[in-house]
N, C-alpha and C. Protein backbone atom coordinates (compact mmCIF):
# COMPACT_ATOMS: atom_id res chain seq x y z
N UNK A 1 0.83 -1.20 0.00
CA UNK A 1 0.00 0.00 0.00
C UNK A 1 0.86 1.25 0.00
N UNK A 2 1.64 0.96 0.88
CA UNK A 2 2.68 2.24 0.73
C UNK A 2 3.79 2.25 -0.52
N UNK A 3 4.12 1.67 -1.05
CA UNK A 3 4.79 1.62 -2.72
C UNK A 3 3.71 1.82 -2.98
N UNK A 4 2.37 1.43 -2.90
CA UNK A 4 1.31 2.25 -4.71
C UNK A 4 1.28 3.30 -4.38
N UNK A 5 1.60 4.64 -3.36
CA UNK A 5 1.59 5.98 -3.04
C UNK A 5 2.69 6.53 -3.65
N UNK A 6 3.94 5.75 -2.82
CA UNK A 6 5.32 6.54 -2.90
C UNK A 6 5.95 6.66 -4.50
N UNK A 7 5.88 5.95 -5.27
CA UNK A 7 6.12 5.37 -6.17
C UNK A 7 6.00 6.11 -7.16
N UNK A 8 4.50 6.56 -7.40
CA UNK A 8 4.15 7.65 -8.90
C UNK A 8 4.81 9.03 -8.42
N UNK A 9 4.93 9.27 -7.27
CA UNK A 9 5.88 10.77 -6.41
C UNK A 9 7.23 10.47 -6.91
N UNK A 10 7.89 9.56 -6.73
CA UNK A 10 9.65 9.06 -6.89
C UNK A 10 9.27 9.29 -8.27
N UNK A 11 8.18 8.97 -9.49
CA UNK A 11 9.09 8.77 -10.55
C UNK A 11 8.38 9.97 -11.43
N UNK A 12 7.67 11.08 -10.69
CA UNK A 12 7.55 12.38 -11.13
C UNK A 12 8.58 13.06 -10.51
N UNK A 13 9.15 12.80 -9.61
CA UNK A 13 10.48 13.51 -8.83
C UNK A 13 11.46 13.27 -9.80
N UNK A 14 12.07 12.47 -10.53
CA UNK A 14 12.57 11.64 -11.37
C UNK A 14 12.91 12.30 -12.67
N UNK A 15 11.57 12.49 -12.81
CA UNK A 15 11.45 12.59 -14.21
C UNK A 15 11.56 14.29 -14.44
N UNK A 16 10.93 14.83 -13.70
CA UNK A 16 9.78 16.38 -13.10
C UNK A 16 11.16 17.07 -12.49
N UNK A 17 12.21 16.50 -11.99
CA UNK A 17 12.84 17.33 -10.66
C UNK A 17 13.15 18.51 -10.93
N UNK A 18 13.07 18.99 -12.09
CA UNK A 18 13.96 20.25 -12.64
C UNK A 18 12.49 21.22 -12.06
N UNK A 19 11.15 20.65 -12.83
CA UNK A 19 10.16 21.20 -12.93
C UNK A 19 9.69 21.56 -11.68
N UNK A 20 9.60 20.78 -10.64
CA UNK A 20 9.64 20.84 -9.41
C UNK A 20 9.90 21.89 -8.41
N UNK A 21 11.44 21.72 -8.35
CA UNK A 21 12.30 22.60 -7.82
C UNK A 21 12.03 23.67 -8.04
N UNK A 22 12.20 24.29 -9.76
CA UNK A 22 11.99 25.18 -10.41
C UNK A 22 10.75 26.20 -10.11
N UNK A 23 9.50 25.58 -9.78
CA UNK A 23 8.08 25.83 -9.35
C UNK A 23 7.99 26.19 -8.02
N UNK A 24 8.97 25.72 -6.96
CA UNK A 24 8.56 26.07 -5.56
C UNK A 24 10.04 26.88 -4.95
N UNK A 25 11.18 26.98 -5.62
CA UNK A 25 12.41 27.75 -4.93
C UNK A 25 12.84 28.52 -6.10
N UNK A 26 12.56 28.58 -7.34
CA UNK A 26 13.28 29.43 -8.36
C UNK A 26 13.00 31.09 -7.78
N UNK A 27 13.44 31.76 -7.34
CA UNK A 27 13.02 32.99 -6.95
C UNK A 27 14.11 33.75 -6.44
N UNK A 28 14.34 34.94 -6.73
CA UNK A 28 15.37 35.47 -5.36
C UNK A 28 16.87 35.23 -5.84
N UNK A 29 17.44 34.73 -4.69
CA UNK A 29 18.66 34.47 -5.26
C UNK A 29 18.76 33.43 -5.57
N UNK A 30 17.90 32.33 -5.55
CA UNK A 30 17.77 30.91 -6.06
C UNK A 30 18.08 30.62 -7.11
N UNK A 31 18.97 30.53 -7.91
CA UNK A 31 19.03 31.15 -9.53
C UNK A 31 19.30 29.61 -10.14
N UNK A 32 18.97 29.38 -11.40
CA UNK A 32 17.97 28.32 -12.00
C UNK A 32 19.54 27.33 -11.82
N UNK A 33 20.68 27.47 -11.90
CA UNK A 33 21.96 26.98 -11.33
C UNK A 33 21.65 26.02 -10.32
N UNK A 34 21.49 26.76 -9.05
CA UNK A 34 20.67 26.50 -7.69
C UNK A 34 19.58 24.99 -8.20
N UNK A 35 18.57 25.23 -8.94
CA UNK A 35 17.57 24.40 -9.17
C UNK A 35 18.01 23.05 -9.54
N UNK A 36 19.32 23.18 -10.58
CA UNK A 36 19.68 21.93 -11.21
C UNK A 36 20.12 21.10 -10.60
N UNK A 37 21.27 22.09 -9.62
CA UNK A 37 22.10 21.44 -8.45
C UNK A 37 21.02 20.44 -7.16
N UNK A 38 20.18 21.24 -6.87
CA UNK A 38 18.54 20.78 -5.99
C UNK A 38 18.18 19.94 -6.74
N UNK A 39 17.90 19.62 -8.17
CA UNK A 39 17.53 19.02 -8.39
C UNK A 39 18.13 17.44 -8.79
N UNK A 40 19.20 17.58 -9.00
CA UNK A 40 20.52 16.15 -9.02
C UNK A 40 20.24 15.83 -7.52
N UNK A 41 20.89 16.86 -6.48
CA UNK A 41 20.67 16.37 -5.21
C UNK A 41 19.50 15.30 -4.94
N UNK A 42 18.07 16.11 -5.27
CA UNK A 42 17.21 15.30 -5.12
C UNK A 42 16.93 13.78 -5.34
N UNK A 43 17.14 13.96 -6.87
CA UNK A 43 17.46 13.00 -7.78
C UNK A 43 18.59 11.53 -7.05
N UNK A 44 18.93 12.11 -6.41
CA UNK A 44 20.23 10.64 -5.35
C UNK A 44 19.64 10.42 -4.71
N UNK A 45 18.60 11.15 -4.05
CA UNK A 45 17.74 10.71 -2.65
C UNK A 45 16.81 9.90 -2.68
N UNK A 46 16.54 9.98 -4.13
CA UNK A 46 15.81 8.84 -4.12
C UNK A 46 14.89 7.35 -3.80
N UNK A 47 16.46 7.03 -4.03
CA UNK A 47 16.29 5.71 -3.00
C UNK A 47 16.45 5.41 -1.61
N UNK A 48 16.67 6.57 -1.14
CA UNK A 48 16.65 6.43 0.27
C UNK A 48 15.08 6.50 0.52
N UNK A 49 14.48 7.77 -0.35
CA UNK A 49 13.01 7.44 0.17
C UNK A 49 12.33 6.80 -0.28
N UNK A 50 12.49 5.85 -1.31
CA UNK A 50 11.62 4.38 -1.23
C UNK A 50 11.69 3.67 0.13
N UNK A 51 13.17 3.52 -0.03
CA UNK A 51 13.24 2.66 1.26
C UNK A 51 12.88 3.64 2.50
N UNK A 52 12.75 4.43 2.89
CA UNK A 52 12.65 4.67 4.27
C UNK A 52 10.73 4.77 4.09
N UNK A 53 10.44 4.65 3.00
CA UNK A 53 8.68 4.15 2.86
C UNK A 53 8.16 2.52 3.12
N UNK A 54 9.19 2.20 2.66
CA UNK A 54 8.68 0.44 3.45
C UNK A 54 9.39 0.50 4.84
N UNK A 55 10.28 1.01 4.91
CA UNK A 55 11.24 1.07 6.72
C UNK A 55 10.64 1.40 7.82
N UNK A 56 9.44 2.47 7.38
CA UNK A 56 9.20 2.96 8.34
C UNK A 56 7.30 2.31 9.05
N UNK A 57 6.77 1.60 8.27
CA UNK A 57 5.75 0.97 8.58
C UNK A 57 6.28 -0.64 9.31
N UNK A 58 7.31 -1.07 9.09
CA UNK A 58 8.35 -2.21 9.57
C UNK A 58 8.61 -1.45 11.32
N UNK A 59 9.25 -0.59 10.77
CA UNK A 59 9.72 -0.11 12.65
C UNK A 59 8.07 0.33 13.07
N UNK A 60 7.44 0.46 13.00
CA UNK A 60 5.67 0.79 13.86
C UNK A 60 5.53 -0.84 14.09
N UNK A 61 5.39 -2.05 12.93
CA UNK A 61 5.11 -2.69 13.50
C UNK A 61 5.61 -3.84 14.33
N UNK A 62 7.10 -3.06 14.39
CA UNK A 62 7.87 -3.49 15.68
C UNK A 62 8.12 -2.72 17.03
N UNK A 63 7.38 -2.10 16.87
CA UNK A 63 7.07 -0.74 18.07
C UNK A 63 5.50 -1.42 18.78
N UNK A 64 4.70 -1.86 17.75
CA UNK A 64 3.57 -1.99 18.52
C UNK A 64 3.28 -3.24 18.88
N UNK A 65 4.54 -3.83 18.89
CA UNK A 65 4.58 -5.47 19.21
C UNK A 65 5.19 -5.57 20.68
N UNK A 66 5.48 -4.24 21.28
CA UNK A 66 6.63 -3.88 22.27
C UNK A 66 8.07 -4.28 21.85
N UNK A 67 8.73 -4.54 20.91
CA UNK A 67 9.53 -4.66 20.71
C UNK A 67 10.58 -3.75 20.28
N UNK A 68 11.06 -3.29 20.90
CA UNK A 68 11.81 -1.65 20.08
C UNK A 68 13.17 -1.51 20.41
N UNK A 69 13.70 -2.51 20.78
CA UNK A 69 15.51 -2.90 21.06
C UNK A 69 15.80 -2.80 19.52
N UNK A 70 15.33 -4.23 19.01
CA UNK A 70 15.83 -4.60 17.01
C UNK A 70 15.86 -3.30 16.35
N UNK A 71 14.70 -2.63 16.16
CA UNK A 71 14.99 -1.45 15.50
C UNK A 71 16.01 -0.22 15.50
N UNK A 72 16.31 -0.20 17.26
CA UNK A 72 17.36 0.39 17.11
C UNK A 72 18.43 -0.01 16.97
N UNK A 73 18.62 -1.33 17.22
CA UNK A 73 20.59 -1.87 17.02
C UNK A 73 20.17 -2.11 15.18
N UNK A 74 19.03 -2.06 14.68
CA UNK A 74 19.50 -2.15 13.02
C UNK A 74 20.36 -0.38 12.59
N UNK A 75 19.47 0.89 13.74
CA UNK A 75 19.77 1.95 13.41
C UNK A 75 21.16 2.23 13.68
N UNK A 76 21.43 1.56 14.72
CA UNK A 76 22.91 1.61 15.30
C UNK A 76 24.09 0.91 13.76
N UNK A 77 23.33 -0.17 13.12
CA UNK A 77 24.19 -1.00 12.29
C UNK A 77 24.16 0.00 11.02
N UNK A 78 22.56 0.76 10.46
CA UNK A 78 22.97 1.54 9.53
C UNK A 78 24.15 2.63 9.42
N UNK A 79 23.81 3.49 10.77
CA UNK A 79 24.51 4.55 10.80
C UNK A 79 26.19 4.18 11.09
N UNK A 80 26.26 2.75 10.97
CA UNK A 80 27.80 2.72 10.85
C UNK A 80 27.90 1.92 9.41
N UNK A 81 27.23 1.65 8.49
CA UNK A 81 27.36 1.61 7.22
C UNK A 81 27.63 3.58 6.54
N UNK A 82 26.63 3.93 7.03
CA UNK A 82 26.77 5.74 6.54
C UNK A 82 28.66 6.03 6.84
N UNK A 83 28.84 5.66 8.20
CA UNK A 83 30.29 6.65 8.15
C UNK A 83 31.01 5.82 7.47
N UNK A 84 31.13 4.54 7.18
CA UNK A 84 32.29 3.77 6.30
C UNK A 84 31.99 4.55 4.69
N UNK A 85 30.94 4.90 4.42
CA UNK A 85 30.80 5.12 2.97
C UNK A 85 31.18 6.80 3.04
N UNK A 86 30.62 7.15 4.06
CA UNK A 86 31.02 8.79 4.46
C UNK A 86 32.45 9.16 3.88
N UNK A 87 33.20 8.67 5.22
CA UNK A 87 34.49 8.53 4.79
C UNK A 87 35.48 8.30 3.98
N UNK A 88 35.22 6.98 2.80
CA UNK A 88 35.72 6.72 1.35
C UNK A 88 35.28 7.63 0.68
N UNK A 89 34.04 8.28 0.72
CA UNK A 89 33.46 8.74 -0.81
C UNK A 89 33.73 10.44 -0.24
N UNK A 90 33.55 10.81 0.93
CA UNK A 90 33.43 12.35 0.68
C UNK A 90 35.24 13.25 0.13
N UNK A 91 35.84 12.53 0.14
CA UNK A 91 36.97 13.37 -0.29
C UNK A 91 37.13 13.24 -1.84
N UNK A 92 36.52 12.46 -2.05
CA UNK A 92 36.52 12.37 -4.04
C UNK A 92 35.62 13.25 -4.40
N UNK A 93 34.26 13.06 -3.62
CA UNK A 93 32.69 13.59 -3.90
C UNK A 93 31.82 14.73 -3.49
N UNK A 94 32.87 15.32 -2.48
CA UNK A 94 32.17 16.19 -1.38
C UNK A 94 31.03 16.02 -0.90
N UNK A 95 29.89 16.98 -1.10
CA UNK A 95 28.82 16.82 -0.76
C UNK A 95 27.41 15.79 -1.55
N UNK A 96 28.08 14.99 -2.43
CA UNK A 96 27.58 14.21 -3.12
C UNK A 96 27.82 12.85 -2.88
N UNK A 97 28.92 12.49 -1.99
CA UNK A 97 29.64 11.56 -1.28
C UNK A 97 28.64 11.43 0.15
N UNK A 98 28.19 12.32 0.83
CA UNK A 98 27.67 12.32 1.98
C UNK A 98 25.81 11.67 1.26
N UNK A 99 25.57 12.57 -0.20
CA UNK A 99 24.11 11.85 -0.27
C UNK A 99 24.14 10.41 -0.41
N UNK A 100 25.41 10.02 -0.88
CA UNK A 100 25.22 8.60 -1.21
C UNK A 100 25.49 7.86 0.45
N UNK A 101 26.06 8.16 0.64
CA UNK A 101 26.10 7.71 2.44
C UNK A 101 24.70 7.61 3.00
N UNK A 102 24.00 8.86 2.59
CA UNK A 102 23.17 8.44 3.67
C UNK A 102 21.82 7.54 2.84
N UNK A 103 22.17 7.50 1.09
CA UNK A 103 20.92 6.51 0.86
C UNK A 103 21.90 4.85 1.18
N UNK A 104 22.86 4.84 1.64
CA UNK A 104 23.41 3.69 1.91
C UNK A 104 22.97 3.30 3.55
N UNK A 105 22.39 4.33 4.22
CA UNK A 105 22.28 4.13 5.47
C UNK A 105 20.45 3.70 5.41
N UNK A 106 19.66 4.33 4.86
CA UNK A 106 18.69 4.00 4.15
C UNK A 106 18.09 2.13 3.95
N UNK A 107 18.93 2.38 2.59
CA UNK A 107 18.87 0.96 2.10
C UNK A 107 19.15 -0.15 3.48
N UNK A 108 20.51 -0.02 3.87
CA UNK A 108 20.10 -1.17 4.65
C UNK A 108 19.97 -1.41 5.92
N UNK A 109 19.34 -0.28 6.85
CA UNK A 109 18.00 0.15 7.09
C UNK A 109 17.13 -1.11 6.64
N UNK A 110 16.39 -0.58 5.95
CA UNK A 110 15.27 -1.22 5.00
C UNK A 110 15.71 -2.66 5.31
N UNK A 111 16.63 -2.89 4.26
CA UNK A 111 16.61 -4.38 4.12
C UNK A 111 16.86 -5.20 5.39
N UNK A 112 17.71 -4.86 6.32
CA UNK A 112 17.43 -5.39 7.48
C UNK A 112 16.14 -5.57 8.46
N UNK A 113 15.55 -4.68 8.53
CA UNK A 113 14.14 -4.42 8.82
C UNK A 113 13.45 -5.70 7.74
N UNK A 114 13.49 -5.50 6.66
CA UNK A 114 12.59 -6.40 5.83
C UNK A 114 12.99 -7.89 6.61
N UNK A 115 14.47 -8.03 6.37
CA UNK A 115 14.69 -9.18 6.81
C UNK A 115 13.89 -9.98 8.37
N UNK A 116 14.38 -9.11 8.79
CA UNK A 116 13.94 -9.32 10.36
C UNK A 116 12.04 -9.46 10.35
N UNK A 117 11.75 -8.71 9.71
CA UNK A 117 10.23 -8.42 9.79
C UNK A 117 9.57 -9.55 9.42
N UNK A 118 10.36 -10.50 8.13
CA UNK A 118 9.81 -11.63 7.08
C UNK A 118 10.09 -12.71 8.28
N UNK A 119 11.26 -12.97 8.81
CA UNK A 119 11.28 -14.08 9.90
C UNK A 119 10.73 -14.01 11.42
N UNK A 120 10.62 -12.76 12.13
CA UNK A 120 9.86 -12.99 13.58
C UNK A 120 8.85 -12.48 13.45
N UNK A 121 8.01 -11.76 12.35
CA UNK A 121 7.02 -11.66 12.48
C UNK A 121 5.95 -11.56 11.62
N UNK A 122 6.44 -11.87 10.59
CA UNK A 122 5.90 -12.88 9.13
C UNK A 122 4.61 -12.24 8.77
N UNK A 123 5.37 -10.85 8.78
CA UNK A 123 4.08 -9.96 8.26
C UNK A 123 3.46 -9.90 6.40
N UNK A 124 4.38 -10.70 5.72
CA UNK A 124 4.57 -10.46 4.25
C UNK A 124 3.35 -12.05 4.22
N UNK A 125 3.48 -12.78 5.04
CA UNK A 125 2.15 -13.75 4.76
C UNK A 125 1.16 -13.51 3.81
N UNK A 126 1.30 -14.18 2.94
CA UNK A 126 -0.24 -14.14 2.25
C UNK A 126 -0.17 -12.95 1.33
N UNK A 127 0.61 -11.96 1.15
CA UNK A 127 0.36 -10.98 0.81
C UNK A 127 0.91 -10.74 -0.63
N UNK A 128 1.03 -11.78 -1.30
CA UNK A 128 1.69 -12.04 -2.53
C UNK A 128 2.25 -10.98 -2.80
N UNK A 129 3.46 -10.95 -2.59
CA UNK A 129 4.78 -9.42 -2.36
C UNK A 129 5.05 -9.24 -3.93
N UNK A 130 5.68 -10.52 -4.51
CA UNK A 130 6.31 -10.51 -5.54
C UNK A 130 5.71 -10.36 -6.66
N UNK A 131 4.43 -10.82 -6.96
CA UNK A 131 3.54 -10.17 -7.50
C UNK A 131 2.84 -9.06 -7.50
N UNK A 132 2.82 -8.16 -6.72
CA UNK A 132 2.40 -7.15 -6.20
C UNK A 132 3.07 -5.69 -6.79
N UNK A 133 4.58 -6.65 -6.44
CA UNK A 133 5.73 -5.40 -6.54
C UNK A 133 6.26 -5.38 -8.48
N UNK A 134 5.45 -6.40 -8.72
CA UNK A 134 6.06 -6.63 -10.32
C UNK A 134 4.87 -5.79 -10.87
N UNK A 135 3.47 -5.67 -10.77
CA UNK A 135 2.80 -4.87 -11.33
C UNK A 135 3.15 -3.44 -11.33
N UNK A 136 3.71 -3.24 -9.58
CA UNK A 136 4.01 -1.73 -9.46
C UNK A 136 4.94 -0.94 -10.21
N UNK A 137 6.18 -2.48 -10.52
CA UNK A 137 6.85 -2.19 -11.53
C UNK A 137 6.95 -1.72 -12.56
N UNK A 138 5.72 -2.58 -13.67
CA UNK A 138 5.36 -2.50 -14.92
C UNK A 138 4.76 -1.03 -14.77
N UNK A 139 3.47 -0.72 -13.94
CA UNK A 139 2.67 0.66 -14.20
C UNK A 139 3.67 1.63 -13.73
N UNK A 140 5.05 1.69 -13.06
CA UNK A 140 5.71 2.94 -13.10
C UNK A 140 6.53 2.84 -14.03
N UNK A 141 7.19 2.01 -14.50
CA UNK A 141 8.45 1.91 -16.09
C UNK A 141 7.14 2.72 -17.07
N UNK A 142 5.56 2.26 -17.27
CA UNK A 142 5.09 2.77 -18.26
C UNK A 142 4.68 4.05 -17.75
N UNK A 143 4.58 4.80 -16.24
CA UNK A 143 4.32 6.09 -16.18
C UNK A 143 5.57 6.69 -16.59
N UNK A 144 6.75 6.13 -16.14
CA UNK A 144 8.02 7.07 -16.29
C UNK A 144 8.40 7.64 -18.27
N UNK A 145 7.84 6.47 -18.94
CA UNK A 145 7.75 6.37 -20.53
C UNK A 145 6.80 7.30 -20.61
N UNK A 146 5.96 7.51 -20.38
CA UNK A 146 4.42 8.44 -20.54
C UNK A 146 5.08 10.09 -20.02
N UNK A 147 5.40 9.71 -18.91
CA UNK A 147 5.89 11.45 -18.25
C UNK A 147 6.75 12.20 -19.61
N UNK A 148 8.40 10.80 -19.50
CA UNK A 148 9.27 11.77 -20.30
C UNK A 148 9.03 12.05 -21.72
N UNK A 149 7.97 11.40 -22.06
CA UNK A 149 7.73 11.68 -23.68
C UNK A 149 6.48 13.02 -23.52
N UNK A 150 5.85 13.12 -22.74
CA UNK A 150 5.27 14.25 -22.38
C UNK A 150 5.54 15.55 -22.10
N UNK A 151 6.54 15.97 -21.43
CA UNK A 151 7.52 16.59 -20.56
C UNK A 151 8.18 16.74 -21.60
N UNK A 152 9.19 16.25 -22.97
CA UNK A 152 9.56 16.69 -23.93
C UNK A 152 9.45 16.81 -24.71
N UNK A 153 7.64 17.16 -25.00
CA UNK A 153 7.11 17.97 -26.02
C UNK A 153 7.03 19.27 -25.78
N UNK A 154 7.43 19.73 -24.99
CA UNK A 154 7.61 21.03 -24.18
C UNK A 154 8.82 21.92 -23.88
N UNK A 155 8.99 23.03 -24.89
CA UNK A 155 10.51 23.59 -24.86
C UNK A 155 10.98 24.07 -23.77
N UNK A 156 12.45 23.79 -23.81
CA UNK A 156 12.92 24.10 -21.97
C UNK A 156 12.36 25.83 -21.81
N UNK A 157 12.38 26.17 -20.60
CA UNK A 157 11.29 27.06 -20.36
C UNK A 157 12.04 27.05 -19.06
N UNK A 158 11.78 28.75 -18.39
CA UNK A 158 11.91 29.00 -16.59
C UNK A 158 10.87 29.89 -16.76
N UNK A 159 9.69 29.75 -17.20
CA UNK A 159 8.36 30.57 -16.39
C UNK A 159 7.64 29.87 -15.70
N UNK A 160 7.17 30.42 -14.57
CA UNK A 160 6.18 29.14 -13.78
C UNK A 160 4.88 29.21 -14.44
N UNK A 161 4.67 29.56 -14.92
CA UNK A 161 3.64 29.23 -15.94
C UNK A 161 3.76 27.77 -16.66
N UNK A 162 4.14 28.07 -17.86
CA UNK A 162 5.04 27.00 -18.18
C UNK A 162 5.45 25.50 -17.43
N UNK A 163 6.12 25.75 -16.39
CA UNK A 163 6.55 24.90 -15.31
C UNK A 163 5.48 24.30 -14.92
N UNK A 164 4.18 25.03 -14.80
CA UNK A 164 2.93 24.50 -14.04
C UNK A 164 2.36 23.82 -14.90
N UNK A 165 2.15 24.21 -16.00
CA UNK A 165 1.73 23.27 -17.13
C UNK A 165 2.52 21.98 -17.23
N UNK A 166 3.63 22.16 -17.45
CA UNK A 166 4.33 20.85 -18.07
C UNK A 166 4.46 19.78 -16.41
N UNK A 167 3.82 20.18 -15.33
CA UNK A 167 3.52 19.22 -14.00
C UNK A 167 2.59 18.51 -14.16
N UNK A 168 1.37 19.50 -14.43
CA UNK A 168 0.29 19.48 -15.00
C UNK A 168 -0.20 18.32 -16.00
N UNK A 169 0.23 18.29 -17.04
CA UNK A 169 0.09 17.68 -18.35
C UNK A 169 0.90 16.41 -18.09
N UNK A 170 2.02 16.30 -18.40
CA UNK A 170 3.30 15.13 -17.98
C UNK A 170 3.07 14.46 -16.21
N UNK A 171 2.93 15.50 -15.35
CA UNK A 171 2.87 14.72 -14.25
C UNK A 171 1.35 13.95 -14.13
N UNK A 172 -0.12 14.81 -14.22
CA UNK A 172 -0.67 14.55 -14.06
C UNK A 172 -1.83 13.48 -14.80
N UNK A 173 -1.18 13.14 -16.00
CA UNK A 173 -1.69 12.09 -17.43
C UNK A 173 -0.63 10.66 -17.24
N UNK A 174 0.27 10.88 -16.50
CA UNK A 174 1.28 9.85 -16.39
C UNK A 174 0.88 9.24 -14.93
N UNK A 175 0.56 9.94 -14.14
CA UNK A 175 -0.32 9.41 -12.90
C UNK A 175 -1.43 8.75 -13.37
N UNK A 176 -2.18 9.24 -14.45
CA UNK A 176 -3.59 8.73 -14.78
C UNK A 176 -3.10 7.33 -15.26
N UNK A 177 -2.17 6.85 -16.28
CA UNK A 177 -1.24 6.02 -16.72
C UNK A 177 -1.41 4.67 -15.92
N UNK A 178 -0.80 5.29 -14.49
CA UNK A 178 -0.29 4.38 -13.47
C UNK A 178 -1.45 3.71 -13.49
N UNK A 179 -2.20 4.57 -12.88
CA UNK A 179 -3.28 3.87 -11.76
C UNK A 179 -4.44 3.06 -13.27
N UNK A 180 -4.57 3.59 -14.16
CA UNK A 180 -5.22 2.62 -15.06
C UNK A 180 -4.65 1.23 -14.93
N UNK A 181 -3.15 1.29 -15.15
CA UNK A 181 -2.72 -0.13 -15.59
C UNK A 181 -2.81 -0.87 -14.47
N UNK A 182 -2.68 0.10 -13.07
CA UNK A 182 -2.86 -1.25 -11.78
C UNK A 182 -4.34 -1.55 -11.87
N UNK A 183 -5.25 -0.90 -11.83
CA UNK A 183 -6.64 -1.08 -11.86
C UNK A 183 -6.91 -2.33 -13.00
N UNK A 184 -6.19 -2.24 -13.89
CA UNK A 184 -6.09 -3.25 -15.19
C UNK A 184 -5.82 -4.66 -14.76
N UNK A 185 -4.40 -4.66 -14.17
CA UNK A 185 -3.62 -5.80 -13.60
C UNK A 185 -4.68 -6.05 -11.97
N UNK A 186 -5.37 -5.67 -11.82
CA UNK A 186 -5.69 -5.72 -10.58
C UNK A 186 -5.23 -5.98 -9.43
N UNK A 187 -4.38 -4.87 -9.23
CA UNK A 187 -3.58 -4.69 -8.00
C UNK A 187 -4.74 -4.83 -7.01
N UNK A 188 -4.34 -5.59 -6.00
CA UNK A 188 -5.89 -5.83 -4.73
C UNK A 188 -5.93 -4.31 -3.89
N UNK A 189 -4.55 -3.75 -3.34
CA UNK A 189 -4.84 -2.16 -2.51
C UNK A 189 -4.91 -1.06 -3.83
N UNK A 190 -5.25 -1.41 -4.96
CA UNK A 190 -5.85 -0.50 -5.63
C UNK A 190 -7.05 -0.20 -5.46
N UNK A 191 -7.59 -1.62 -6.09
CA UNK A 191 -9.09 -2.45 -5.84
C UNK A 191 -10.01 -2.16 -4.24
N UNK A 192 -8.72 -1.90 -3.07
CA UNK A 192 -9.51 -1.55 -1.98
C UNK A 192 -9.97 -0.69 -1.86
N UNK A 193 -8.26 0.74 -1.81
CA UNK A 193 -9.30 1.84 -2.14
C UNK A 193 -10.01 1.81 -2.68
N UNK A 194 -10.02 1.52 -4.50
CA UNK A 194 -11.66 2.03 -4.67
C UNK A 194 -12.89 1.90 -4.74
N UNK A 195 -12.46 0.48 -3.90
CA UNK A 195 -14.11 0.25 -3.02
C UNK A 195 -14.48 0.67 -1.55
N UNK A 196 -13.40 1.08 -0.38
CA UNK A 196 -13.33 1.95 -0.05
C UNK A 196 -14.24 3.51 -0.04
N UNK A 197 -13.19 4.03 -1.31
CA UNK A 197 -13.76 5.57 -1.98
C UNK A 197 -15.32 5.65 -2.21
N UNK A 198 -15.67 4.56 -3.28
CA UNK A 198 -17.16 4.48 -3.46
C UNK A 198 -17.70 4.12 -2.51
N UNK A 199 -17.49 3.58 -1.32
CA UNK A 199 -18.94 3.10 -0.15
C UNK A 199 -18.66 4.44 0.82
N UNK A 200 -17.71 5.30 0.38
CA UNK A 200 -17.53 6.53 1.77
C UNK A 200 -18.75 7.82 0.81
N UNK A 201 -18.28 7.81 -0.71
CA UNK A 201 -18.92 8.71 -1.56
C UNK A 201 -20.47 8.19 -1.29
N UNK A 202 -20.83 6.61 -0.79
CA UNK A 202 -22.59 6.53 -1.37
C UNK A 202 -22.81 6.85 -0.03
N UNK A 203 -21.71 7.04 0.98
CA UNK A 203 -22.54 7.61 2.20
C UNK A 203 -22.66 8.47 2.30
N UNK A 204 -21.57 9.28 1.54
CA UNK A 204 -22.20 10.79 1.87
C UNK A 204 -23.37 11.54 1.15
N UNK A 205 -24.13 10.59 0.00
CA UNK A 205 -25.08 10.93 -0.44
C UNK A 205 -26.45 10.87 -0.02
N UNK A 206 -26.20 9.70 0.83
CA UNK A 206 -27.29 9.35 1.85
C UNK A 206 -27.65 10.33 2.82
């Protein structure tokens, strides 16, 4: 449930980041330089926030099990993956060395958590993962195809005008994209919400 959210965001961030940035800090002394740089930055972070989107529903439901030692000696184990990578990469990389550190602290984060989560408390049961995560797959490779062929029918441009449109059009037809093809493939927490949505909408008509 939380990948069918995070997911169409990461790959309009992705695709969009220039547009993005450009739309909410271009101003001032922010100068469109500024934006590109914000926007690469962004662009590395990426994967830290996938993963800290499955990481962080993993640590709740090891918090509400009373269990809250594991989570922190995994945090203790990430944050000494971060300074080993800290350390090699920031004198080649500077401040681009430190983003990759910390989606390295991220990741495995995550995967430890996953790990731990799949064996003491076998929350992935039943929940056909691998199938799940292969549809999410397919409908974002075809939103990310839909965005950038959208997005570059549109000459580079710094008016927010402009900018708002090409979010607009590319972000918001490439979202439509997504959620058709899961609705298609019948993703089941698609299918919930929007049975969900419709029994909250026939109540409020009542």
């Amino acid at each position: 449930t939380v990948l069918l959210i995070i997911v169409p965001a990461l790959v309009i961030q992705a695709i969009l980041g220039d547009s993005v940035v450009r739309l909410m800090f271009e101003r001032g002394k922010f100068t469109p330089e500024n934006t590109r740089v914000t926007a690469l930055v962004l662009l590395a972070y990426l994967p830290s926030l996938l993963a800290a989107a499955v990481d962080q529903p993993l640590i709740f439901a090891f918090y509400a099990r009373k269990r809250t030692l594991l989570p922190n000696l995994v945090q203790g184990l990430a944050i000494a993956a971060y300074f080993v990578v800290a350390f090699a990469s920031y004198r080649a990389w500077g401040m681009y060395g430190l983003v990759i550190a910390n989606v390295v602290q991220w990741i495995v984060h995550a995967l430890v958590m996953i790990g731990l989560a799949h064996r003491q408390l076998n929350v992935f049961a039943g929940q056909n993962m691998l199938g799940n995560l292969a549809k999410i797959g397919l409908a974002a490779t075809a939103m990310a195809g839909v965005c950038w062929a959208l997005s570059n029918l549109f000459p580079p441009t710094t008016s927010k005008a402009a900018t708002l449109l090409i979010l607009v059009v590319a972000g918001g037809l490439s979202s439509l994209v997504y959620g058709a093809i899961l609705w298609w493939l019948k993703l089941d927490a698609l299918r919930f919400f929007g049975a969900a949505l419709g029994k909250k909408l026939r109540r409020s008509k009542t």
